[in-house]
Structure formats: structure tokens, C-alpha cells
C-alpha atoms as a PDB file:
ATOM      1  CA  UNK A   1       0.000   0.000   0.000  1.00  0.00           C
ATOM      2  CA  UNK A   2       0.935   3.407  -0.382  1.00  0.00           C
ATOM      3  CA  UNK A   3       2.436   5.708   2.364  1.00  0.00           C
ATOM      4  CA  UNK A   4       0.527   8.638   3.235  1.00  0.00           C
ATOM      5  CA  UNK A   5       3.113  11.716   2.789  1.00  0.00           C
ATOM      6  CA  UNK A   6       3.170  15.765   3.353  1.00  0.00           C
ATOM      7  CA  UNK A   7       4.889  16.519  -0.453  1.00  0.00           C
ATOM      8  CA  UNK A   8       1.982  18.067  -1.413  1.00  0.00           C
ATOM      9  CA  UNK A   9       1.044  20.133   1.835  1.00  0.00           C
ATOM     10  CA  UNK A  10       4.379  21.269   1.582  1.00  0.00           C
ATOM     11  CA  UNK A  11       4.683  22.417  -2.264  1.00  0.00           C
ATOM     12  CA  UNK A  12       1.325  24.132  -1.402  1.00  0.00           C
ATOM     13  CA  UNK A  13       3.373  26.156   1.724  1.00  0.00           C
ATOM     14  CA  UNK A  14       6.302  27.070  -0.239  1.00  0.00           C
ATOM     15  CA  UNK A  15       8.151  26.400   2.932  1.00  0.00           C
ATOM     16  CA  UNK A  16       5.762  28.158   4.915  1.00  0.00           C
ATOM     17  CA  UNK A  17       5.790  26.023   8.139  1.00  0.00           C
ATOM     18  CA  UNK A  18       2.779  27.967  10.166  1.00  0.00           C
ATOM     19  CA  UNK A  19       0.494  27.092   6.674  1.00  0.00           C
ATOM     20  CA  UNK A  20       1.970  23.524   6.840  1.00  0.00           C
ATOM     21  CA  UNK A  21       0.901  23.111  10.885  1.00  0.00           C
ATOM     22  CA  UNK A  22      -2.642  25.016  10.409  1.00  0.00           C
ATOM     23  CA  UNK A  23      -3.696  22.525   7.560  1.00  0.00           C
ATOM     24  CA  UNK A  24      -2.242  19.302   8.913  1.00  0.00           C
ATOM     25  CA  UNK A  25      -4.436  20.851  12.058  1.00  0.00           C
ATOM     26  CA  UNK A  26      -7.229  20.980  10.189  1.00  0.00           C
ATOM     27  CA  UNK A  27      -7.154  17.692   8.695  1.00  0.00           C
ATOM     28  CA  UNK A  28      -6.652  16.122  12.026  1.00  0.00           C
ATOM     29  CA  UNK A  29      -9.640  18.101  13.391  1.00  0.00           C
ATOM     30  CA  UNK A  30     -12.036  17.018  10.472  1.00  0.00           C
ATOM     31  CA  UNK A  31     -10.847  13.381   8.980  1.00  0.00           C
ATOM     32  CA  UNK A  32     -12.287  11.488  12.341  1.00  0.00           C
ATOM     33  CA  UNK A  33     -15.534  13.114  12.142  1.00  0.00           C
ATOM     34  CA  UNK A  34     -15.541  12.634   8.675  1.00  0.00           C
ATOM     35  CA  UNK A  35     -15.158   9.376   8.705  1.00  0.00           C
ATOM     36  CA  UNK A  36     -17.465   8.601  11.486  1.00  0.00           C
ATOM     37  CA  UNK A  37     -20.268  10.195   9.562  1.00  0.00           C
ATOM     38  CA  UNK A  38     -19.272   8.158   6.381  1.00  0.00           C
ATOM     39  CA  UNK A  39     -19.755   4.835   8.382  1.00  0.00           C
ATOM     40  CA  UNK A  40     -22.654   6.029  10.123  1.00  0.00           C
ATOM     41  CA  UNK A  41     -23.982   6.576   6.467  1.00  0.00           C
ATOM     42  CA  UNK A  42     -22.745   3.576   5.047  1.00  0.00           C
ATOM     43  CA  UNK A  43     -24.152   1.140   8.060  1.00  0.00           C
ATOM     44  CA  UNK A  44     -27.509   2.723   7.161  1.00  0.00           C
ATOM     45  CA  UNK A  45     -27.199   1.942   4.103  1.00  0.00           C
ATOM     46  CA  UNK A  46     -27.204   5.977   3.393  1.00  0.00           C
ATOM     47  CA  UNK A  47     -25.587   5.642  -0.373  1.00  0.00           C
ATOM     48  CA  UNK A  48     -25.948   8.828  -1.164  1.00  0.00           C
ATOM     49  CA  UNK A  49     -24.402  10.487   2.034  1.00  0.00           C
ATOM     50  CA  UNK A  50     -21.917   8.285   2.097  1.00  0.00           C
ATOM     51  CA  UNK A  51     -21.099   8.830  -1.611  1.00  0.00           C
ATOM     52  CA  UNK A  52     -20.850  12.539  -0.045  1.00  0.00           C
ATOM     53  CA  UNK A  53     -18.696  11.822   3.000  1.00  0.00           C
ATOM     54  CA  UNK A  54     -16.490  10.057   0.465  1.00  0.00           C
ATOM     55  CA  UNK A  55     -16.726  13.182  -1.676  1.00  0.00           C
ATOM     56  CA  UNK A  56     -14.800  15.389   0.828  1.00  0.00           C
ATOM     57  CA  UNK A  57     -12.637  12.628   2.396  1.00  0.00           C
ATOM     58  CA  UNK A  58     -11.103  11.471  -1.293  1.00  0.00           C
ATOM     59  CA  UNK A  59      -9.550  15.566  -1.153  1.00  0.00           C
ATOM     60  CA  UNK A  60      -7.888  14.861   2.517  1.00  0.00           C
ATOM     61  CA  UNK A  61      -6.596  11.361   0.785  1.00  0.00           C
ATOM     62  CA  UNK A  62      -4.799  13.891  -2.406  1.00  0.00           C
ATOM     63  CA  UNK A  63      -3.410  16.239   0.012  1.00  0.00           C
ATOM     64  CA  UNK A  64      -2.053  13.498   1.756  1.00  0.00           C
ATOM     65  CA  UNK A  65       0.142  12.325  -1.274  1.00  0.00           C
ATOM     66  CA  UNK A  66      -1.893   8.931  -2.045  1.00  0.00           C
ATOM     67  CA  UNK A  67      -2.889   9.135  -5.800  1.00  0.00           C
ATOM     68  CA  UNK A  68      -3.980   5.519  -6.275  1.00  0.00           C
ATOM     69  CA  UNK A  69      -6.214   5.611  -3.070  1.00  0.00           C
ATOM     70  CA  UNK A  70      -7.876   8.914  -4.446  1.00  0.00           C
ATOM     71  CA  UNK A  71      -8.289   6.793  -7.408  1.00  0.00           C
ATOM     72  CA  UNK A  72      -9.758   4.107  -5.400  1.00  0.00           C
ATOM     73  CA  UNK A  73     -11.916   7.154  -3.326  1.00  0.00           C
ATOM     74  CA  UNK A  74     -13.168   8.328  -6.853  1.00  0.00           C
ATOM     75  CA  UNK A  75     -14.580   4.717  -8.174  1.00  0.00           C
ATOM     76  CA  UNK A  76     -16.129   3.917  -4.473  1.00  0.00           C
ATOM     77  CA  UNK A  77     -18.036   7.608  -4.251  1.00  0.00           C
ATOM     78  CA  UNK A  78     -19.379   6.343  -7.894  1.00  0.00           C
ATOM     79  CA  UNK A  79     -20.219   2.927  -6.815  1.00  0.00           C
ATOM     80  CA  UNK A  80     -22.143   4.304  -4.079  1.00  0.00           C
ATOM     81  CA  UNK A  81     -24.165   6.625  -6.178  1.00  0.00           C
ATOM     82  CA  UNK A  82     -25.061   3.938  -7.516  1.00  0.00           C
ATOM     83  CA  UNK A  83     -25.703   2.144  -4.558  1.00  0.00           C
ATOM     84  CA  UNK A  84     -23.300  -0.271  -4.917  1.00  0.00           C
ATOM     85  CA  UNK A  85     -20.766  -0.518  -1.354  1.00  0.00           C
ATOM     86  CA  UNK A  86     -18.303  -2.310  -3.396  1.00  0.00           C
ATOM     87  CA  UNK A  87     -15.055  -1.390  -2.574  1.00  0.00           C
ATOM     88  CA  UNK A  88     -15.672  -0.305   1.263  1.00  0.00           C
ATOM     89  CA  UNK A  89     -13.460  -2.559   2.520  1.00  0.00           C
ATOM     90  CA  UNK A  90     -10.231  -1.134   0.013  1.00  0.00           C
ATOM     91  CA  UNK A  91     -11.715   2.408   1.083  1.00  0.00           C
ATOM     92  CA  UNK A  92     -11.746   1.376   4.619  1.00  0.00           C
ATOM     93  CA  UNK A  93      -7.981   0.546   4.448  1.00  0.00           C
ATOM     94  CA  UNK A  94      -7.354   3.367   3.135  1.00  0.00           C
ATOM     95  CA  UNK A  95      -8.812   5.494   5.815  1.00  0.00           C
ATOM     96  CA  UNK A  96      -6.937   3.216   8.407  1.00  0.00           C
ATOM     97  CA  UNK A  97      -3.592   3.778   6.287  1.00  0.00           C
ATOM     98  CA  UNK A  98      -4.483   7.768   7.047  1.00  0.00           C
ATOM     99  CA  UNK A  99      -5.262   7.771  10.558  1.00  0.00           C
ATOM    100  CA  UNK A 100      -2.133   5.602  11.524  1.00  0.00           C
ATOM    101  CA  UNK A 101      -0.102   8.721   9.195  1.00  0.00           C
ATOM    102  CA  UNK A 102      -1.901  11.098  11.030  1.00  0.00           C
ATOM    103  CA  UNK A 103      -1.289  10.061  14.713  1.00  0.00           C
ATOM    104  CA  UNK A 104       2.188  10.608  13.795  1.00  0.00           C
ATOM    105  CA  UNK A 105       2.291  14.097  12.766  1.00  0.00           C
END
């Protein structure tokens, strides 16, 4: 699996360390309520807000460098407009992959 990384948070700062801190602060703020809503959703077999919670979380999975899991993000949000949960357990590794990155920043 792909490693979560900061490459992109930190071409975004240009160096700037206080931008790099307030968004990696951010991210840690949001992504565990953000994915407690999305399984919420998805064990009420929500499709359509969950397709939604996937919506914003596949932009925290960019940021945080992991291009084949946004890929992944992108054809599970479909699926689930379609209401199709194919692929949850791939996206749920993926979320576990970020949280593990996260409790280490």
C-alpha cells in the first residue's frame, strides 16, 4: 500500500511552516468526524451520504500524497451513487492507512 506523505502540503506552503501546521491541524480536526459520519452513512445503508462523506474525504486522501487511493476514493463515491458498497473494505484501508499517518504528525 501506499504511504501517506506531506509533499503536497508542503509544495502548497512554499516552505511556509505555520500554513503547513494550520492545515495538517485541520485535517486532524475534520478526517475522524468525517469518517465517522461516512460509516454512520454507510451502516444505514445511506448511499448517497456516504457517496458525499467520500466526496470530501477522497480531497484529505490527495493532500495526503496517495494518488492511487484517491483513485480508489473516486470509483467507491461512484459505486455508491449507484448504490453499490463495493469497494468499502479497500476504502476502509485506506482510511486506516491515514489515521495511523496522522497520529504521527
Amino acid at each position: 500500500m501506499e504511504q501517506p506523505n506531506m509533499s503536497y502540503i508542503q509544495s502548497m506552503s512554499g516552505g511556509d511552516k505555520a500554513f503547513e501546521y494550520k492545515i495538517i491541524n485541520i485535517i486532524k480536526r475534520e478526517f475522524p468526524e468525517e469518517i465517522a459520519t461516512f460509516q454512520y452513512n454507510l451502516k444505514s445503508e445511506e448511499y448517497q451520504k456516504a457517496a458525499d462523506n467520500v466526496h470530501k474525504l477522497k480531497h484529505k486522501i490527495l493532500i495526503l500524497g496517495l494518488e492511487k487511493s484517491y483513485y480508489t476514493a473516486v470509483a467507491f463515491e461512484d459505486n455508491l451513487r449507484e448504490g453499490n458498497a463495493n469497494l468499502h473494505t479497500e476504502f476502509e484501508a485506506i482510511l486506516m492507512n491515514l489515521t495511523n499517518y496522522l497520529k504521527t504528525l
